[in-house]
N, C-alpha and C. Protein backbone atom coordinates (compact mmCIF):
# COMPACT_ATOMS: atom_id res chain seq x y z
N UNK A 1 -4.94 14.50 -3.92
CA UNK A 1 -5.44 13.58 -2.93
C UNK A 1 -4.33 13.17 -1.96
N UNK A 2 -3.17 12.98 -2.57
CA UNK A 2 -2.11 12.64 -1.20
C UNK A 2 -2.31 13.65 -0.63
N UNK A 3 -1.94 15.19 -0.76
CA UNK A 3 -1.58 16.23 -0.10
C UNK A 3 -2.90 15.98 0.95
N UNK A 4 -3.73 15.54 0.88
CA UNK A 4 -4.48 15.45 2.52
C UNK A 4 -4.10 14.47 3.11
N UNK A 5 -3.29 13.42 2.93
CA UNK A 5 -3.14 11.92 3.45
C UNK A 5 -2.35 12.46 4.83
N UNK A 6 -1.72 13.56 5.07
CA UNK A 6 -0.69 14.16 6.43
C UNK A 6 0.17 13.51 6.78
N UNK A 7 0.19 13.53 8.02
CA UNK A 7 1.59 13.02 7.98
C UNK A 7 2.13 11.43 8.03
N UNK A 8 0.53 10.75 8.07
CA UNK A 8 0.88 9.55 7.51
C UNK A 8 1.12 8.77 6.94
N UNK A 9 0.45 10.02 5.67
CA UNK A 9 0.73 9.64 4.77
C UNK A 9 2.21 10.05 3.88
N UNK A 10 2.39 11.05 4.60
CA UNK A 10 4.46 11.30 4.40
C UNK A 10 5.23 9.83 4.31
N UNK A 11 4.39 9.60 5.72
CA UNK A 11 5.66 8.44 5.83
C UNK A 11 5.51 6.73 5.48
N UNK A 12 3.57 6.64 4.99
CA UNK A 12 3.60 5.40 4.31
C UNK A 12 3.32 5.39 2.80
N UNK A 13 2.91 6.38 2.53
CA UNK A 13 2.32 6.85 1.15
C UNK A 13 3.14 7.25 -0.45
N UNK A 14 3.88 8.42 0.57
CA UNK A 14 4.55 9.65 -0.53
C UNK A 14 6.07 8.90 -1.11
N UNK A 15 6.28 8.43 -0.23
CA UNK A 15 7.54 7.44 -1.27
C UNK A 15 7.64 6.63 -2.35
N UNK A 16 6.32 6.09 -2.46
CA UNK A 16 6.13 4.79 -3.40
C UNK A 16 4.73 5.23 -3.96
N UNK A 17 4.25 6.24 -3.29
CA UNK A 17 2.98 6.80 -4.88
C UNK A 17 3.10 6.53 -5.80
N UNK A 18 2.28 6.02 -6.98
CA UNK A 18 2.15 6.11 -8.26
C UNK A 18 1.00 6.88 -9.06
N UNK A 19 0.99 7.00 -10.27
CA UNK A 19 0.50 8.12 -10.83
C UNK A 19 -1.02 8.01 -11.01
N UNK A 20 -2.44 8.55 -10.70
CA UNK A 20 -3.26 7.80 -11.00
C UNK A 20 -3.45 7.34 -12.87
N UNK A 21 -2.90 7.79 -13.62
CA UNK A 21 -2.84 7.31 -14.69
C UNK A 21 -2.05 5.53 -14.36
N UNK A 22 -1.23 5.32 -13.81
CA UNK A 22 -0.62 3.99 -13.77
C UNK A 22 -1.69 2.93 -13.02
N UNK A 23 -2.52 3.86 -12.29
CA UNK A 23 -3.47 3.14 -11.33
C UNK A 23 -4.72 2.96 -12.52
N UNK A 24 -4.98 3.63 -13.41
CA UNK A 24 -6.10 3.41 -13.87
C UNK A 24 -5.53 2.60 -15.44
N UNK A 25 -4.29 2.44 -15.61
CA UNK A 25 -3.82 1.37 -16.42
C UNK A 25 -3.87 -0.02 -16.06
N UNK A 26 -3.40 -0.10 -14.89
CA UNK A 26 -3.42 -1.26 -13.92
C UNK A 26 -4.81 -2.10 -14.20
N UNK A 27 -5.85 -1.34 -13.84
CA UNK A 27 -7.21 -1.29 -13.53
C UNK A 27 -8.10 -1.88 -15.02
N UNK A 28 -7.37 -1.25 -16.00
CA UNK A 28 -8.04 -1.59 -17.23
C UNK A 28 -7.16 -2.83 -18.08
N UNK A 29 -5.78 -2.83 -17.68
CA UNK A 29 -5.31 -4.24 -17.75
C UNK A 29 -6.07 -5.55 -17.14
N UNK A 30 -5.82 -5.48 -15.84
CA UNK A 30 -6.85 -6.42 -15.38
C UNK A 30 -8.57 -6.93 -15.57
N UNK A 31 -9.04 -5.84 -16.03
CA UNK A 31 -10.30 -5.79 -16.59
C UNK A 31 -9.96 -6.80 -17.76
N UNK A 32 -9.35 -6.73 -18.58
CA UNK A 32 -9.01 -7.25 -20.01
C UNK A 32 -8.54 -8.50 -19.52
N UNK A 33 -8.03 -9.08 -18.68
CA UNK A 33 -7.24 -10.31 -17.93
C UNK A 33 -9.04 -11.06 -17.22
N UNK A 34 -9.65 -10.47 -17.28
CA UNK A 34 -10.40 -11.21 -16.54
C UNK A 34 -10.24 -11.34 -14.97
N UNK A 35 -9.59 -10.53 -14.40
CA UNK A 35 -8.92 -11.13 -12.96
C UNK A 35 -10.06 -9.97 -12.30
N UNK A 36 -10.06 -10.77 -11.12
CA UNK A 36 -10.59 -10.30 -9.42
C UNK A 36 -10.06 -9.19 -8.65
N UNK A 37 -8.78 -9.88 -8.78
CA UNK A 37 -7.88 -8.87 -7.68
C UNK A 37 -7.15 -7.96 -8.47
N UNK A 38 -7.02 -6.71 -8.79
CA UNK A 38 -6.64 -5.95 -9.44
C UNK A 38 -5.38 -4.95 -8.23
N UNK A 39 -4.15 -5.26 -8.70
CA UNK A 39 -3.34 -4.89 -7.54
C UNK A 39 -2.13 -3.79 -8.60
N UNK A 40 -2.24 -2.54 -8.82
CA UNK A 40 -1.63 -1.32 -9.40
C UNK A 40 -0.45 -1.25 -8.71
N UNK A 41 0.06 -1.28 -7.44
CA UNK A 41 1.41 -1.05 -7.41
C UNK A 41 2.19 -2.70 -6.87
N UNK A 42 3.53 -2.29 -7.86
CA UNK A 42 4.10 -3.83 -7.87
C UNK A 42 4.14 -4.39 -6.40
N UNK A 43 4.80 -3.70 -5.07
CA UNK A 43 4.76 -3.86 -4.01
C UNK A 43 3.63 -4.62 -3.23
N UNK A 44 1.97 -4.40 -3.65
CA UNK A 44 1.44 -4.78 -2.93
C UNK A 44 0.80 -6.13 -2.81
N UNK A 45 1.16 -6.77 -3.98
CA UNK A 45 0.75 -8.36 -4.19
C UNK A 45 1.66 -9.12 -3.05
N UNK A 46 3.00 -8.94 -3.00
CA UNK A 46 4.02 -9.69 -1.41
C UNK A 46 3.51 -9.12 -0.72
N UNK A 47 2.75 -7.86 -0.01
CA UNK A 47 2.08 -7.19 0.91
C UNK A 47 0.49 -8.27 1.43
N UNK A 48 0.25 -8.46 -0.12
CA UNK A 48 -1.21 -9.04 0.72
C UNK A 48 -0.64 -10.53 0.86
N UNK A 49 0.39 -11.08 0.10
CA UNK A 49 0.39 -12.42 0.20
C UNK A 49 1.31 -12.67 1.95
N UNK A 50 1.59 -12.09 2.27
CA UNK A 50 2.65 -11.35 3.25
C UNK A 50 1.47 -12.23 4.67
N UNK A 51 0.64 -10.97 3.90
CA UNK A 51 -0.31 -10.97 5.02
C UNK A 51 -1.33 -12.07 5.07
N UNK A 52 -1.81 -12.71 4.27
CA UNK A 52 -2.05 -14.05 4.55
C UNK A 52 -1.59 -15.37 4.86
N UNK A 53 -0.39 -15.29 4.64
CA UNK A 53 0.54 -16.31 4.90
C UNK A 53 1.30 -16.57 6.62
N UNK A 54 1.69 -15.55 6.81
CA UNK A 54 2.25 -15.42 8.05
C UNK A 54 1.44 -13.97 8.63
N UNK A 55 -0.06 -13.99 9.36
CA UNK A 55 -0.78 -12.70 9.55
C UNK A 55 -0.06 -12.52 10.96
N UNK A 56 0.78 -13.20 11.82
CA UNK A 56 1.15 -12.88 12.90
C UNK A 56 2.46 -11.74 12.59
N UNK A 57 3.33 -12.07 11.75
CA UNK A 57 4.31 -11.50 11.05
C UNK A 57 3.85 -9.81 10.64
N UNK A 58 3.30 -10.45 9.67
CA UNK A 58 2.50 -9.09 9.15
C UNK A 58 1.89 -7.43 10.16
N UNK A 59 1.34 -8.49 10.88
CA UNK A 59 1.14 -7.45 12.19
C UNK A 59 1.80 -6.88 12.57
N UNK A 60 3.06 -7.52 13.19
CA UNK A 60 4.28 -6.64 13.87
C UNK A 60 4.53 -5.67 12.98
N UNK A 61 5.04 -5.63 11.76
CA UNK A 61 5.43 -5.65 10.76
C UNK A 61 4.36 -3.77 11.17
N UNK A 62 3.22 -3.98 10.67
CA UNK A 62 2.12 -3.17 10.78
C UNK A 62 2.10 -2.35 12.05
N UNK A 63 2.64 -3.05 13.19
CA UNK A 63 3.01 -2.50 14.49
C UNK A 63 4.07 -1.43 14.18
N UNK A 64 4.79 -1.76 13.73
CA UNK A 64 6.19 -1.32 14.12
C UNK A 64 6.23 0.02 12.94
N UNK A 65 5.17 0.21 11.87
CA UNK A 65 5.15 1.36 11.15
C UNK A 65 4.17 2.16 11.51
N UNK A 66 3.32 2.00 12.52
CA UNK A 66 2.42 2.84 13.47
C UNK A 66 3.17 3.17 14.45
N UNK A 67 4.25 2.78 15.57
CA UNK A 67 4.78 3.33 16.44
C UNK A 67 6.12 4.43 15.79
N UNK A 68 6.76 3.94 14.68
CA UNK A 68 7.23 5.07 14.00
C UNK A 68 6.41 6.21 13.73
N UNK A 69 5.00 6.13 13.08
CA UNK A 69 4.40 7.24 13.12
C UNK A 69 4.17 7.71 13.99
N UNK A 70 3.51 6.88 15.14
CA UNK A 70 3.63 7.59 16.39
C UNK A 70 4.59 8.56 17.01
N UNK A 71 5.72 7.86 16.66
CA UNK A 71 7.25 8.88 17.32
C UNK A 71 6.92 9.98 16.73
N UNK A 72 6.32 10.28 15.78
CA UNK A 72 6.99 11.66 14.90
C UNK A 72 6.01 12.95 15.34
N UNK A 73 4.57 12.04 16.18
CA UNK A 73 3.77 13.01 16.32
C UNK A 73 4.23 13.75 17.67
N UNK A 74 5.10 13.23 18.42
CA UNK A 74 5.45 13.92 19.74
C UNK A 74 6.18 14.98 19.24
């Protein structure tokens, strides 16, 4: 499934992938926790809290890793 993500997924994806076995551990931990938000890679809980907290921040933030991708397609 990455190998179709291209080249955006090169450059937001393929570095910090995890295994879907870790994703479907994650998944069945939280099941057992009782919880809502079920979040598999450590990174993305400051990602969403990121993004609710300061969403102006976040954006740029989101800006500025789309115009890198952008560069790469020229």
């Amino acid at each position: 499934m990455l190998a179709a993500t291209g080249s955006a997924g090169d450059l937001v994806l393929t570095p910090t992938a995890i295994e879907p076995e870790d994703v479907a551990d994650a998944l069945f931990a939280g099941m057992a926790e009782d919880r809502f938000l079920i979040l598999p890679h450590p990174e993305v809980a400051a990602y969403y809290e990121a993004r609710a907290a300061t969403p102006d921040k976040w954006l740029t933030g989101m800006n500025s890793i789309q115009q890198k991708w952008e560069a790469t397609q020229r």
